[in-house]
Protein backbone atom coordinates (compact mmCIF):
# COMPACT_ATOMS: atom_id res chain seq x y z
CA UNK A 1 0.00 0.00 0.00
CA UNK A 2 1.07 3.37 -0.21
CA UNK A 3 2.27 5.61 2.80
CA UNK A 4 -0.31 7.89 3.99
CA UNK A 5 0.45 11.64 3.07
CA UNK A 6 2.60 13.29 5.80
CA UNK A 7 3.09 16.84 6.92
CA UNK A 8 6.42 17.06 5.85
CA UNK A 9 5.16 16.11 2.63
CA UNK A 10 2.72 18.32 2.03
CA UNK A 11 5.05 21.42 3.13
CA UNK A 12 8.01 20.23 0.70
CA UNK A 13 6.18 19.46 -2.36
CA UNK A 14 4.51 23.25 -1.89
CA UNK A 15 7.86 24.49 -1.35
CA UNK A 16 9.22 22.50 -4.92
CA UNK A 17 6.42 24.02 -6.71
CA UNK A 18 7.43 27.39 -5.59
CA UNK A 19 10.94 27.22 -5.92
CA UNK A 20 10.51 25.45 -9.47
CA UNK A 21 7.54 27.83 -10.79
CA UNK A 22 10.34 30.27 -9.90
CA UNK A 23 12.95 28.83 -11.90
CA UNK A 24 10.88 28.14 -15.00
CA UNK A 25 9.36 31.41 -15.58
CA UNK A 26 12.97 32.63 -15.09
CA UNK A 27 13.57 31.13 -17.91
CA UNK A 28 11.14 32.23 -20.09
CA UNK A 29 11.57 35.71 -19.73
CA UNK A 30 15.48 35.44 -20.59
CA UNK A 31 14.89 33.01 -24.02
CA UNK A 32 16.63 35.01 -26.42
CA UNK A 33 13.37 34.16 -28.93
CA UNK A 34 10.19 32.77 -27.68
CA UNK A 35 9.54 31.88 -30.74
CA UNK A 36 12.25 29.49 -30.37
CA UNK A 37 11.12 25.76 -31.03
CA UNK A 38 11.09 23.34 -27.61
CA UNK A 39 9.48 20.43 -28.72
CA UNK A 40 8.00 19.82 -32.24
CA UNK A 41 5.24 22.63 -32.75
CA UNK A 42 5.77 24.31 -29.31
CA UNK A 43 7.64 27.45 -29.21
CA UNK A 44 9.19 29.04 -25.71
CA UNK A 45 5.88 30.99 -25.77
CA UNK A 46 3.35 27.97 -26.11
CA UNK A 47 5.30 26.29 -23.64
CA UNK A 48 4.44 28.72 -21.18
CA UNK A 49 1.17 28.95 -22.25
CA UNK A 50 0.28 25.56 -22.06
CA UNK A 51 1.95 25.54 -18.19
CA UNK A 52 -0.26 28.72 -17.50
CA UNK A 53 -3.16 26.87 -18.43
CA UNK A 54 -2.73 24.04 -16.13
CA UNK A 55 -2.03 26.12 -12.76
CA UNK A 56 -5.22 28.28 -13.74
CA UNK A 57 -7.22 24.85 -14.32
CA UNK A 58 -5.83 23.34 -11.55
CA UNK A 59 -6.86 26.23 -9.12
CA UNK A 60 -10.16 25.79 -10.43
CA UNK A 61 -10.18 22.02 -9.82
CA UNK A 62 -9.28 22.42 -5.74
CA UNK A 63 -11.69 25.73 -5.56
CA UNK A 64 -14.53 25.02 -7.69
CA UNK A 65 -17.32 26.97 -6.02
CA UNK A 66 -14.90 29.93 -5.84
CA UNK A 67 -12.87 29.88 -9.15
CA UNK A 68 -15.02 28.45 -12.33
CA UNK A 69 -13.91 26.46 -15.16
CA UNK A 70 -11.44 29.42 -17.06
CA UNK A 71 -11.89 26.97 -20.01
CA UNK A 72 -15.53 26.49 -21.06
CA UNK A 73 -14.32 24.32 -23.87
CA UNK A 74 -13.86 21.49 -21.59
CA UNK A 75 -17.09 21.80 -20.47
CA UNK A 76 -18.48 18.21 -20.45
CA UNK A 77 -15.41 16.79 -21.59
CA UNK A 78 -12.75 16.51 -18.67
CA UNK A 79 -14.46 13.54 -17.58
CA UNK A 80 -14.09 11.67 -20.52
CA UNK A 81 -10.55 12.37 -21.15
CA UNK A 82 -8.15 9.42 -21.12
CA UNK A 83 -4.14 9.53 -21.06
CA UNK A 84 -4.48 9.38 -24.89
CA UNK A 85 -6.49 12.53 -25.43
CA UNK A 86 -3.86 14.39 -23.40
CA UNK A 87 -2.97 16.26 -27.11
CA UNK A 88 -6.97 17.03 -28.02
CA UNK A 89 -6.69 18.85 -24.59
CA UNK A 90 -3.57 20.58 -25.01
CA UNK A 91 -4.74 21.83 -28.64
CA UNK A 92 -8.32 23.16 -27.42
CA UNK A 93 -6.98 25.04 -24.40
CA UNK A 94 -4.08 26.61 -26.30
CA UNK A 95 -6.50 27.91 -28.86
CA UNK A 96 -8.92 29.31 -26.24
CA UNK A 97 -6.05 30.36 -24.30
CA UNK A 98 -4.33 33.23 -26.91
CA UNK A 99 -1.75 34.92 -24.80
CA UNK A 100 2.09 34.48 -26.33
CA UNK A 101 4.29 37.42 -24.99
CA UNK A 102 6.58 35.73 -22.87
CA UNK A 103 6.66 38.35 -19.91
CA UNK A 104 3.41 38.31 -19.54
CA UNK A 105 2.76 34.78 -19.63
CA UNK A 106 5.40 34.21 -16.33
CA UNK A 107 3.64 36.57 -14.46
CA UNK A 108 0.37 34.94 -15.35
CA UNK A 109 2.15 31.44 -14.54
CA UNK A 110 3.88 32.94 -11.67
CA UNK A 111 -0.17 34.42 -10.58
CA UNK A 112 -1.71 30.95 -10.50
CA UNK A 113 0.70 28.97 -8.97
CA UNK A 114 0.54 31.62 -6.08
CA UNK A 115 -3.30 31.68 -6.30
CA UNK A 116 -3.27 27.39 -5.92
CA UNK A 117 -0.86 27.57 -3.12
CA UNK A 118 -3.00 29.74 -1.30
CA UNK A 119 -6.26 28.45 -2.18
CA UNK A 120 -4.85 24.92 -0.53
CA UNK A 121 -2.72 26.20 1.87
CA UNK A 122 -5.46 24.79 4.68
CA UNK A 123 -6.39 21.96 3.15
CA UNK A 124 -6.11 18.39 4.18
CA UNK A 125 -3.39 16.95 1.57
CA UNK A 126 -5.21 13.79 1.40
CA UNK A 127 -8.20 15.17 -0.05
CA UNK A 128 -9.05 13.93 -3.13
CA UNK A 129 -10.57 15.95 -5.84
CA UNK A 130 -11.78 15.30 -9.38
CA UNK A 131 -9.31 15.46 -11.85
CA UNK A 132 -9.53 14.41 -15.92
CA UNK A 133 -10.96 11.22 -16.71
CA UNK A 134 -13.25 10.84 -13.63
CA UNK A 135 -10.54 9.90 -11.59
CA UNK A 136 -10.01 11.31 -7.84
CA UNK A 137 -6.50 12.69 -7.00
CA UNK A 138 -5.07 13.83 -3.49
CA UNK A 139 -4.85 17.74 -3.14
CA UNK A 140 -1.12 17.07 -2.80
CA UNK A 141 -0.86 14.96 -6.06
CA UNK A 142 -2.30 18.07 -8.20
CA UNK A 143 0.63 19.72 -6.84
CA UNK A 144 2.67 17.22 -7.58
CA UNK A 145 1.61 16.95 -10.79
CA UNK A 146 2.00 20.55 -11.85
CA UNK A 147 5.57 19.96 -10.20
CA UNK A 148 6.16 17.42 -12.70
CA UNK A 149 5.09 19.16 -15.65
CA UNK A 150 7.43 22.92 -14.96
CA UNK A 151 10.13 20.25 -14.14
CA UNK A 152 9.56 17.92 -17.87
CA UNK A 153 8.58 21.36 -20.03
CA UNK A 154 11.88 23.08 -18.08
CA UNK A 155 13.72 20.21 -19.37
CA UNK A 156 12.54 20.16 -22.68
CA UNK A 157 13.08 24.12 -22.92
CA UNK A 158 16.94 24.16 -21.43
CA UNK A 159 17.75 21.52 -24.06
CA UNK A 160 16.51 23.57 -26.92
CA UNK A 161 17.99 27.12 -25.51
CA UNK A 162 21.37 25.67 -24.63
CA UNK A 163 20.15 26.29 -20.79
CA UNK A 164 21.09 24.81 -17.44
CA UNK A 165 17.73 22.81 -15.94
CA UNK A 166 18.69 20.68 -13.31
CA UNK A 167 15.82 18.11 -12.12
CA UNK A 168 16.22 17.32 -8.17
CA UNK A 169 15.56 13.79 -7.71
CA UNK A 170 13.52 15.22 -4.42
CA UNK A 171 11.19 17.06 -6.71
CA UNK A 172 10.63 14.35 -9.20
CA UNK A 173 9.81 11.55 -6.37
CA UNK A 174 6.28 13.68 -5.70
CA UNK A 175 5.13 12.20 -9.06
CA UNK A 176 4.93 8.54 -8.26
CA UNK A 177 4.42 8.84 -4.70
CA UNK A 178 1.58 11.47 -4.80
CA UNK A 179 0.52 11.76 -7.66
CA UNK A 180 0.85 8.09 -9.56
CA UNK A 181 0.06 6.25 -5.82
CA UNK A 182 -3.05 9.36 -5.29
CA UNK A 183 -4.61 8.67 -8.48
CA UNK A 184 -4.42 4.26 -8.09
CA UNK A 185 -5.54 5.21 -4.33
CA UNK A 186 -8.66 7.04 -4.78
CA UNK A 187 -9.94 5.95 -8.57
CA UNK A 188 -8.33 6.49 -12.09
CA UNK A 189 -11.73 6.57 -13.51
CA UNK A 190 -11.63 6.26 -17.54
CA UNK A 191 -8.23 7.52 -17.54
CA UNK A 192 -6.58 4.59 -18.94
CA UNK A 193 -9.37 3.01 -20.61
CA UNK A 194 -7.21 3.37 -23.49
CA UNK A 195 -8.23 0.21 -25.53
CA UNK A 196 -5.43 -1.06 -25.23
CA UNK A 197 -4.55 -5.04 -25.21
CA UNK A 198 -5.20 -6.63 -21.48
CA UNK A 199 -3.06 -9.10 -20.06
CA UNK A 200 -4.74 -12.10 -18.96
CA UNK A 201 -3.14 -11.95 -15.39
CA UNK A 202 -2.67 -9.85 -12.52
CA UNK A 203 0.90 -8.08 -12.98
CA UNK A 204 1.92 -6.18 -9.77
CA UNK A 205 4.88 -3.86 -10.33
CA UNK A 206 6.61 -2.93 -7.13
CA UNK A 207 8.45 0.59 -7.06
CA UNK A 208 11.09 1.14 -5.25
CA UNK A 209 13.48 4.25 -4.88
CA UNK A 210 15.84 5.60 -1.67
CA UNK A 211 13.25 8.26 -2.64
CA UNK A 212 9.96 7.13 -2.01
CA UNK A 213 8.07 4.54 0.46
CA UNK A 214 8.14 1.63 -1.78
CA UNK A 215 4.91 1.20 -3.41
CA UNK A 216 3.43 -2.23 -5.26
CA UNK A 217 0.58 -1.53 -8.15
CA UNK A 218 -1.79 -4.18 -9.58
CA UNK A 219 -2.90 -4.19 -12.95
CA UNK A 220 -5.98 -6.45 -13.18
CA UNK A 221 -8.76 -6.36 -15.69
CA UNK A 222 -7.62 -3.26 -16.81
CA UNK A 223 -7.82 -1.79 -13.31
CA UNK A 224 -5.13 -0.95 -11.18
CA UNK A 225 -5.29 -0.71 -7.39
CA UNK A 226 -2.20 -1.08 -4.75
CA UNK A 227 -0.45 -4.15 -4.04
CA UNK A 228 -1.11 -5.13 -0.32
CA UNK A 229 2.06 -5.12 1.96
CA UNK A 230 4.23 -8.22 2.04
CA UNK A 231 2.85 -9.15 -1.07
CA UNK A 232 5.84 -10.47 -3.82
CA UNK A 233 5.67 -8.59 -7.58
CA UNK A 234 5.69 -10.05 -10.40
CA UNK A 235 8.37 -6.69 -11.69
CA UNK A 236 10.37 -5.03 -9.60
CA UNK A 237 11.81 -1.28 -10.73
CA UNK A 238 14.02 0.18 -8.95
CA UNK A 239 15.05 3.94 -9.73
CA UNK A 240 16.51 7.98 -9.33
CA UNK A 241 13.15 9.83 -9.88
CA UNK A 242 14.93 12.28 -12.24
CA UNK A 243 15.85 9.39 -14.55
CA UNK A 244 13.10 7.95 -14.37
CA UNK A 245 10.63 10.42 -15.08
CA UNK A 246 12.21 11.67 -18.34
CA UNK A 247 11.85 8.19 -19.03
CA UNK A 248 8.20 7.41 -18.60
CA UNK A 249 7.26 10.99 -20.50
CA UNK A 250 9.58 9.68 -23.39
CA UNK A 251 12.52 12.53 -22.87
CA UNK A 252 14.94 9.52 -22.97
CA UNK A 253 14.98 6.23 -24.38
CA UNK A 254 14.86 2.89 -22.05
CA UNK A 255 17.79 1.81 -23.15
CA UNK A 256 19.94 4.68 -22.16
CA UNK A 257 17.56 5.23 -18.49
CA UNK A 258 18.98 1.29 -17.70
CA UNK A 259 22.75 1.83 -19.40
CA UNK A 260 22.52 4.63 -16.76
CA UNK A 261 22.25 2.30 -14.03
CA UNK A 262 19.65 4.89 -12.39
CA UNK A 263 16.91 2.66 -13.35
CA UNK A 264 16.93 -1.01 -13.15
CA UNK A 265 14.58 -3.79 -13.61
CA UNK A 266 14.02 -7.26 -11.71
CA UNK A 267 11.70 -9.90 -9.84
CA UNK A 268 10.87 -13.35 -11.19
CA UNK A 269 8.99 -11.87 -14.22
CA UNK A 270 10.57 -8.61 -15.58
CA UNK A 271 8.85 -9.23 -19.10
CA UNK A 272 5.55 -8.69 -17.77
CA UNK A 273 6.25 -5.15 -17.38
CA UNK A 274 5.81 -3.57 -21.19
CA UNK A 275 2.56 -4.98 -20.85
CA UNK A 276 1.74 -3.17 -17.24
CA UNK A 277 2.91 0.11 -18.95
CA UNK A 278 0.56 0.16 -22.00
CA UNK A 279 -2.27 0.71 -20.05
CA UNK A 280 -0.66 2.33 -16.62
CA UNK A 281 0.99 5.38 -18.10
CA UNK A 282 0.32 9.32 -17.15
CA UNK A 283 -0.77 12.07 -18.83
């Protein structure tokens, strides 16, 4: 099972998204061109744009009675997103969404992340909300989440500027244990309904990093819940959240994450993992 969310928790992954936020919009506003190409069809300017548009969302998810939908677009559609719409989504709220200059867009960026900060400062971390798909994530796995994408898109935009970004291991390790664990916890909805092909047994996939409170998933029937304690995987990764988080949102190849030796792979069945990951993999 996973660990339950702790204090400490809760404090540092508010204090990563901070710091981070920080850092990216930093970056934004000193891109020689924001018209400068980060990953194919997204410029400096749409980067931002697109990361502007998930704090603002995401403000709206925690506060709903207070801060509306900013995108009516997704009206009647957020629940029926799966991982493989993610780029339908990312298209309609980047046309709604039509601000480009890049100063403006990190104060905007730098504006939300503030406003979901305080918005949640008082909440209970473990409370889940709904989130796309119909699934239910922790109040402490959006922020995780959002983490996760300044830290990827940072990546992706020091690469193509010629930029430092350095990923703390720290900061990536709220992905899987808040976010990836919140989401199996409390429901992933039709989130990875994805059609894909079902294997016809249980795998459980244990996760295990110096990092995180090791944590055991289940994929049955297209489901996925947490492995109970004690309980011996099928798979067994082992893993530097940095690494392994470019990995999973395809910033570097499997092959070079396990030449690295900062991700490995073992238990009696290691084949039975490509399977687990066609069907449990993150938007």
């Amino acid at each position: 099972m996973a660990a339950p969310i702790t204090h400490d928790q809760w404090k540092s992954v508010r204090s990563s998204l901070r710091r981070v936020g920080d850092r990216f919009t930093e970056m934004v506003v000193s891109a020689p061109d924001a018209r400068a190409e980060v990953t194919p069809g997204w410029s400096v300017s749409e980067t931002a744009a697109h990361l502007t548009v998930v704090a603002w969302l995401y403000t709206s998810l925690v506060r709903p009675a207070e801060v509306p939908n900013p995108f009516p677009v997704l009206d009647g559609w957020l629940d029926d997103i799966t991982v493989d719409d993610i780029d339908d989504f990312n298209e309609l709220t980047l046309r709604d969404f039509t601000e480009r200059d890049p100063h403006r867009l990190a104060e905007l960026l730098n504006t939300h992340i503030d406003d979901l900060l305080t918005s949640t400062e008082d909440f209970d971390p473990t409370l889940p909300v709904s989130w796309l798909g119909g699934s239910r994530v922790p109040v402490a796995g959006i922020l995780a989440h959002l983490l996760n994408e300044l830290l990827l898109h940072g990546h992706d935009m020091g690469r193509a500027l010629g930029m430092t970004w350095r990923i703390a291991s720290a900061d990536a390790a709220f992905f899987v244990e808040l976010f990836m664990a919140g989401v199996v916890r409390h429901g992933s909805g039709r989130l990875l309904e994805t059609g894909q092909p079902r294997s016809e047994r249980p795998i459980a996939v244990e996760f295990r990093s110096p990092y995180i409170t090791t944590v055991t998933m289940v994929l049955r029937d297209g489901r996925v819940t947490l492995g109970e304690p004690g309980r011996r995987p099928d798979v067994r990764v082992t893993f530097d959240p940095a690494v392994f988080n470019l990995m999973m949102f395809g910033r570097i190849g499997k092959l070079r994450a396990l030449l690295s030796g900062r991700v490995t792979i073992g238990g009696p069945r290691p084949w039975l993992l490509p399977a687990f990951l066609r069907v449990v993999h993150m938007p």
